[in-house]
PDB file of N, CA and C in Angstrom:
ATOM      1  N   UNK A   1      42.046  41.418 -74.102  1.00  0.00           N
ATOM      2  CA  UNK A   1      41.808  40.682 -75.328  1.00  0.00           C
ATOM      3  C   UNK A   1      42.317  39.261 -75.162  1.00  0.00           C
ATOM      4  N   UNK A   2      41.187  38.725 -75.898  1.00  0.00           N
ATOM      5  CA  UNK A   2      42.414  36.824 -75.654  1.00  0.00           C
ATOM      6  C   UNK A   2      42.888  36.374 -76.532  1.00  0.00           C
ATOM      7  N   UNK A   3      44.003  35.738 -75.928  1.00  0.00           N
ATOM      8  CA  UNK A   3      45.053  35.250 -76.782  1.00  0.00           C
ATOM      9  C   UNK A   3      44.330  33.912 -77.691  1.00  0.00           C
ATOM     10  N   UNK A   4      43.692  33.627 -76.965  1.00  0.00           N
ATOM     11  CA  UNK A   4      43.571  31.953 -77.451  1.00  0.00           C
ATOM     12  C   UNK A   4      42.548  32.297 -78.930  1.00  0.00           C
ATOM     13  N   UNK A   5      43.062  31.168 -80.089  1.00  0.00           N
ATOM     14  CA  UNK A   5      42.181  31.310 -80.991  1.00  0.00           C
ATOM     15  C   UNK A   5      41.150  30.533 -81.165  1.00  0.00           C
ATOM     16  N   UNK A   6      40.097  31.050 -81.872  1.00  0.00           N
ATOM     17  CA  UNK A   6      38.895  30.491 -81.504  1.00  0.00           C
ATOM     18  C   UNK A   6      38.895  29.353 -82.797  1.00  0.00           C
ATOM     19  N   UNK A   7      37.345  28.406 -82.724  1.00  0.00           N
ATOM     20  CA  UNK A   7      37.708  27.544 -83.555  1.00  0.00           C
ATOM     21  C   UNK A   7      36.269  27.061 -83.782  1.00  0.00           C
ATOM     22  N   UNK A   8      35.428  26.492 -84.843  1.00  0.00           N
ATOM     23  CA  UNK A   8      34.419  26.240 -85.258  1.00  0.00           C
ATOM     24  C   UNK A   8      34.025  24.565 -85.126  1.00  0.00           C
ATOM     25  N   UNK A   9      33.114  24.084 -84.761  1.00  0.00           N
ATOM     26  CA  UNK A   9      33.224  22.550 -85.188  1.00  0.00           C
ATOM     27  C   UNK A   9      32.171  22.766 -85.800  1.00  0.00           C
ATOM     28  N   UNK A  10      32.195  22.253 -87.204  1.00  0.00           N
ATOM     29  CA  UNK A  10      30.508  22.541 -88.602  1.00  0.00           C
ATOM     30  C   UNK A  10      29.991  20.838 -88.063  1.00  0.00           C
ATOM     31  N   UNK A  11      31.143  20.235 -87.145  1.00  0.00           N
ATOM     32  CA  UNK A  11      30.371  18.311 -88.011  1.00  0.00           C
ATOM     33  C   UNK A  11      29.067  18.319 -87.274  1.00  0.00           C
ATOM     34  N   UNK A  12      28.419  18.778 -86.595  1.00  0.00           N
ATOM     35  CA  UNK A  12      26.741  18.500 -85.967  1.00  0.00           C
ATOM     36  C   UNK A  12      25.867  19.049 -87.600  1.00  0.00           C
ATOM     37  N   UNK A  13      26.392  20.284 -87.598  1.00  0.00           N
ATOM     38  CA  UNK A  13      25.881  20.666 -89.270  1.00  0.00           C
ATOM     39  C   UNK A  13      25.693  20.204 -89.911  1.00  0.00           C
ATOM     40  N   UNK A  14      26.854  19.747 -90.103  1.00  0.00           N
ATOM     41  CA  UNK A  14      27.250  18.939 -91.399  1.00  0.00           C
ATOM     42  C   UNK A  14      26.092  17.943 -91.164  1.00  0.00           C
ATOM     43  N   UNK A  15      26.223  16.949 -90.295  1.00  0.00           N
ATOM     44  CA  UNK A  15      25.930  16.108 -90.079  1.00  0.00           C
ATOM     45  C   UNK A  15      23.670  16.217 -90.668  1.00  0.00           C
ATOM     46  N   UNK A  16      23.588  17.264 -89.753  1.00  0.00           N
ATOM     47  CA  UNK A  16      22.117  17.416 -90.075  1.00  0.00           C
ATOM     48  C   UNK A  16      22.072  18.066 -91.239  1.00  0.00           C
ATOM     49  N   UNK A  17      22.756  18.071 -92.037  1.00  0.00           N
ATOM     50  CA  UNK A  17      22.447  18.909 -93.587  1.00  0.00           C
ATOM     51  C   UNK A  17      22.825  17.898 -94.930  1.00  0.00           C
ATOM     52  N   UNK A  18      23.493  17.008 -94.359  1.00  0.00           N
ATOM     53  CA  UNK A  18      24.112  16.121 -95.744  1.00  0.00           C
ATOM     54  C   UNK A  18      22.945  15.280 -96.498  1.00  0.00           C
ATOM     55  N   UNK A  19      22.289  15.088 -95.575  1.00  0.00           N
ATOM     56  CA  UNK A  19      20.725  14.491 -96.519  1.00  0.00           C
ATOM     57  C   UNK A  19      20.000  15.239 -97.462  1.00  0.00           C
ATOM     58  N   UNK A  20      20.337  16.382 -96.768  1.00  0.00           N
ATOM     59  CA  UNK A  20      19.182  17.612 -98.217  1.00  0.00           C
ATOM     60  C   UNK A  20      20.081  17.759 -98.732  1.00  0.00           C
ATOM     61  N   UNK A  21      18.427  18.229-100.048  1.00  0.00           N
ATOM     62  CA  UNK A  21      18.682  18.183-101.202  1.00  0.00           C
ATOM     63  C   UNK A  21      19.360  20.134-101.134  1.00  0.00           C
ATOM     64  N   UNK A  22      20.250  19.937-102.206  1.00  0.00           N
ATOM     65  CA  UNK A  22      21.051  21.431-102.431  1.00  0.00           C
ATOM     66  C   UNK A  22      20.396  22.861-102.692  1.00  0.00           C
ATOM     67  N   UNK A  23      19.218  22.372-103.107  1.00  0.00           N
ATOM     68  CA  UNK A  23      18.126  23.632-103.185  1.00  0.00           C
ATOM     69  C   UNK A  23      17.352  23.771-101.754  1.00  0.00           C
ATOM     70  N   UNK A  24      17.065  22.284-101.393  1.00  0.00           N
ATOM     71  CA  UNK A  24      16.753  22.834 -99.717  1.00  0.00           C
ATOM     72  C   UNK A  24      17.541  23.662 -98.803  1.00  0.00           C
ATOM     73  N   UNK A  25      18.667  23.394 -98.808  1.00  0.00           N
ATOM     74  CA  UNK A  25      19.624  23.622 -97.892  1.00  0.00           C
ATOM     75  C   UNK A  25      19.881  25.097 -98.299  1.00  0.00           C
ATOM     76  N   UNK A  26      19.667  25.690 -99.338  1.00  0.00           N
ATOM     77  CA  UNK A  26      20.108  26.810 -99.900  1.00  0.00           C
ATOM     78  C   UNK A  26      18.955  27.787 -99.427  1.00  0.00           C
ATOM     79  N   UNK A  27      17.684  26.624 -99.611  1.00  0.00           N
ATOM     80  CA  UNK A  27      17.054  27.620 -99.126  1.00  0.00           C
ATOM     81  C   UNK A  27      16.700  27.833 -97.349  1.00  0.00           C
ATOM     82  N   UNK A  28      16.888  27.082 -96.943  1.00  0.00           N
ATOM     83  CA  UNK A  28      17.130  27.318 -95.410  1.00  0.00           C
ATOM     84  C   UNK A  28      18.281  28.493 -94.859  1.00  0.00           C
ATOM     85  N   UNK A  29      19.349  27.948 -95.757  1.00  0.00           N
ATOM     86  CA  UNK A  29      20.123  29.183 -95.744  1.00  0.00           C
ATOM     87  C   UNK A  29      20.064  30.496 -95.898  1.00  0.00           C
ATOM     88  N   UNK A  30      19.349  30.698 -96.505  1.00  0.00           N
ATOM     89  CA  UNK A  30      18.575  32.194 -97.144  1.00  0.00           C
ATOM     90  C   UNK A  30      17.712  32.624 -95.858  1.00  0.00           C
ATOM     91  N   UNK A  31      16.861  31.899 -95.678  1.00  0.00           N
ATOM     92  CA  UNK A  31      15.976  31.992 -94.797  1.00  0.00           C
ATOM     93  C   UNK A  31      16.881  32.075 -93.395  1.00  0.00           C
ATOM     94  N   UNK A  32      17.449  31.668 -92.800  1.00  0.00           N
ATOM     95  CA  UNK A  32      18.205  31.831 -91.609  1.00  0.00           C
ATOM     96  C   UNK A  32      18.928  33.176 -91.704  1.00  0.00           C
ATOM     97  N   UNK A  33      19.541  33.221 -93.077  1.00  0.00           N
ATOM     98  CA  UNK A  33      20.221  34.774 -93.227  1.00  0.00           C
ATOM     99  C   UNK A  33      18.937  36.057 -93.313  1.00  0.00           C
ATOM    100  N   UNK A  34      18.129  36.014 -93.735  1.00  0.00           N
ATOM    101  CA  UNK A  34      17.007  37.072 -93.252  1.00  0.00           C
ATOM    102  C   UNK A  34      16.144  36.990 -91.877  1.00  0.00           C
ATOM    103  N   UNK A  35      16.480  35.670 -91.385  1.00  0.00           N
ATOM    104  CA  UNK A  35      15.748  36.238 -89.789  1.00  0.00           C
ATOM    105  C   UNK A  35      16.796  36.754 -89.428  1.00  0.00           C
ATOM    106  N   UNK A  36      18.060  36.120 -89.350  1.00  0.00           N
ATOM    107  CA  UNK A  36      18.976  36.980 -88.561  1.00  0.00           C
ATOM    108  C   UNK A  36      19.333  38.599 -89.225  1.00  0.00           C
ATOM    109  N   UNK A  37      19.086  38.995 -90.056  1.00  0.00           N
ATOM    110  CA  UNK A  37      19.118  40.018 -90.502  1.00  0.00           C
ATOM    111  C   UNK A  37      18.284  41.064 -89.661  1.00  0.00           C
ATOM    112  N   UNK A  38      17.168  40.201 -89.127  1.00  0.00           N
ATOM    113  CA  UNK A  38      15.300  41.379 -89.359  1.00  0.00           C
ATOM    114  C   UNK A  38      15.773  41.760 -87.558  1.00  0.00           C
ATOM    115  N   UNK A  39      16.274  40.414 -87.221  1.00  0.00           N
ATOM    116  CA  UNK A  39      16.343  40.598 -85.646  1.00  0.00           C
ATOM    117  C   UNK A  39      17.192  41.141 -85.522  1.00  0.00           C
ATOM    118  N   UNK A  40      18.776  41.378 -86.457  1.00  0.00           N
ATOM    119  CA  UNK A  40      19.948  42.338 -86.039  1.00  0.00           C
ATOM    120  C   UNK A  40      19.456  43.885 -85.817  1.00  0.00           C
ATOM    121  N   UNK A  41      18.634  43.888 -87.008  1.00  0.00           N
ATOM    122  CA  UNK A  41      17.714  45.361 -87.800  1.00  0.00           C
ATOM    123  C   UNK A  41      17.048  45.968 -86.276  1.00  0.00           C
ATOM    124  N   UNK A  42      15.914  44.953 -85.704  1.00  0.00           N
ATOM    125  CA  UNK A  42      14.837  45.112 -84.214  1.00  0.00           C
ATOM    126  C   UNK A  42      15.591  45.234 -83.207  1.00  0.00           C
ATOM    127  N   UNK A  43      16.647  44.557 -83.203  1.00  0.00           N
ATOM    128  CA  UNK A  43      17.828  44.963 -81.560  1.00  0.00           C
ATOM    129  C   UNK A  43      18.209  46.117 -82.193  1.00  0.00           C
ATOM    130  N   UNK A  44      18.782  46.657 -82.892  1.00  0.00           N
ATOM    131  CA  UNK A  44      19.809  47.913 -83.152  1.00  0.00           C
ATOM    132  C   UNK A  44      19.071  49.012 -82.845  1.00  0.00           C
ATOM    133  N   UNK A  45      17.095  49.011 -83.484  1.00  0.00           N
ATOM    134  CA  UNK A  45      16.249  50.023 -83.507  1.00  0.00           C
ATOM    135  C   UNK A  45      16.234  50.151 -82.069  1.00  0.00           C
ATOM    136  N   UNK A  46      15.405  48.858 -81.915  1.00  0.00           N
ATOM    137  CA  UNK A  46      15.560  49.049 -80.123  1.00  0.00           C
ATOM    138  C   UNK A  46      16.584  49.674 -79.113  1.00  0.00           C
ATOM    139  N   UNK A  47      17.188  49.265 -79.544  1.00  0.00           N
ATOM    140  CA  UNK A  47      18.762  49.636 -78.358  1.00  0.00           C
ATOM    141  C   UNK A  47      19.201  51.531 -78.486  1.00  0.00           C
ATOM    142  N   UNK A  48      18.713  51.844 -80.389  1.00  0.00           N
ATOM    143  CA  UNK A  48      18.621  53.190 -80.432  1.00  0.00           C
ATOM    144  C   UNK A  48      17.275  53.692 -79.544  1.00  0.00           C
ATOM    145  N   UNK A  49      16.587  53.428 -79.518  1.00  0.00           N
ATOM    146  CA  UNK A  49      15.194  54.042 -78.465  1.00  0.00           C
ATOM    147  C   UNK A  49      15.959  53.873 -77.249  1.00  0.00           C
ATOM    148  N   UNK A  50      16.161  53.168 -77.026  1.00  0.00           N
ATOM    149  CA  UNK A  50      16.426  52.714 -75.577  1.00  0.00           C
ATOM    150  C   UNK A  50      17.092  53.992 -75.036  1.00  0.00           C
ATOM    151  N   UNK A  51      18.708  54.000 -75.807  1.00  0.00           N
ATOM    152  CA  UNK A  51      19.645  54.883 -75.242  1.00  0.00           C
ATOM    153  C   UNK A  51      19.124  56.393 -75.703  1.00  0.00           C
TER     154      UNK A  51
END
């Protein structure tokens, strides 16, 4: 296990998000949280076939 703690930098984010508007961004957000959802959903099915 490692010791070292991990650490986030958001400012590229930030940076490409501070222009939109708060309903855009919300909705990109949404939208990023259901692809990554559909594809967590398609690897897991998969990986159950698999094994």
């Amino acid at each position: 296990m490692c010791s070292r703690s991990k650490t986030i930098t958001l400012r590229p984010v930030i940076g490409l998000t501070e222009s939109l508007a708060k309903r855009n961004l919300e909705e990109i957000t949404i939208e990023a949280i259901r692809t990554h959802r559909r594809l967590r959903d398609a690897a897991k099915a998969r990986y159950e076939e698999w094994r």
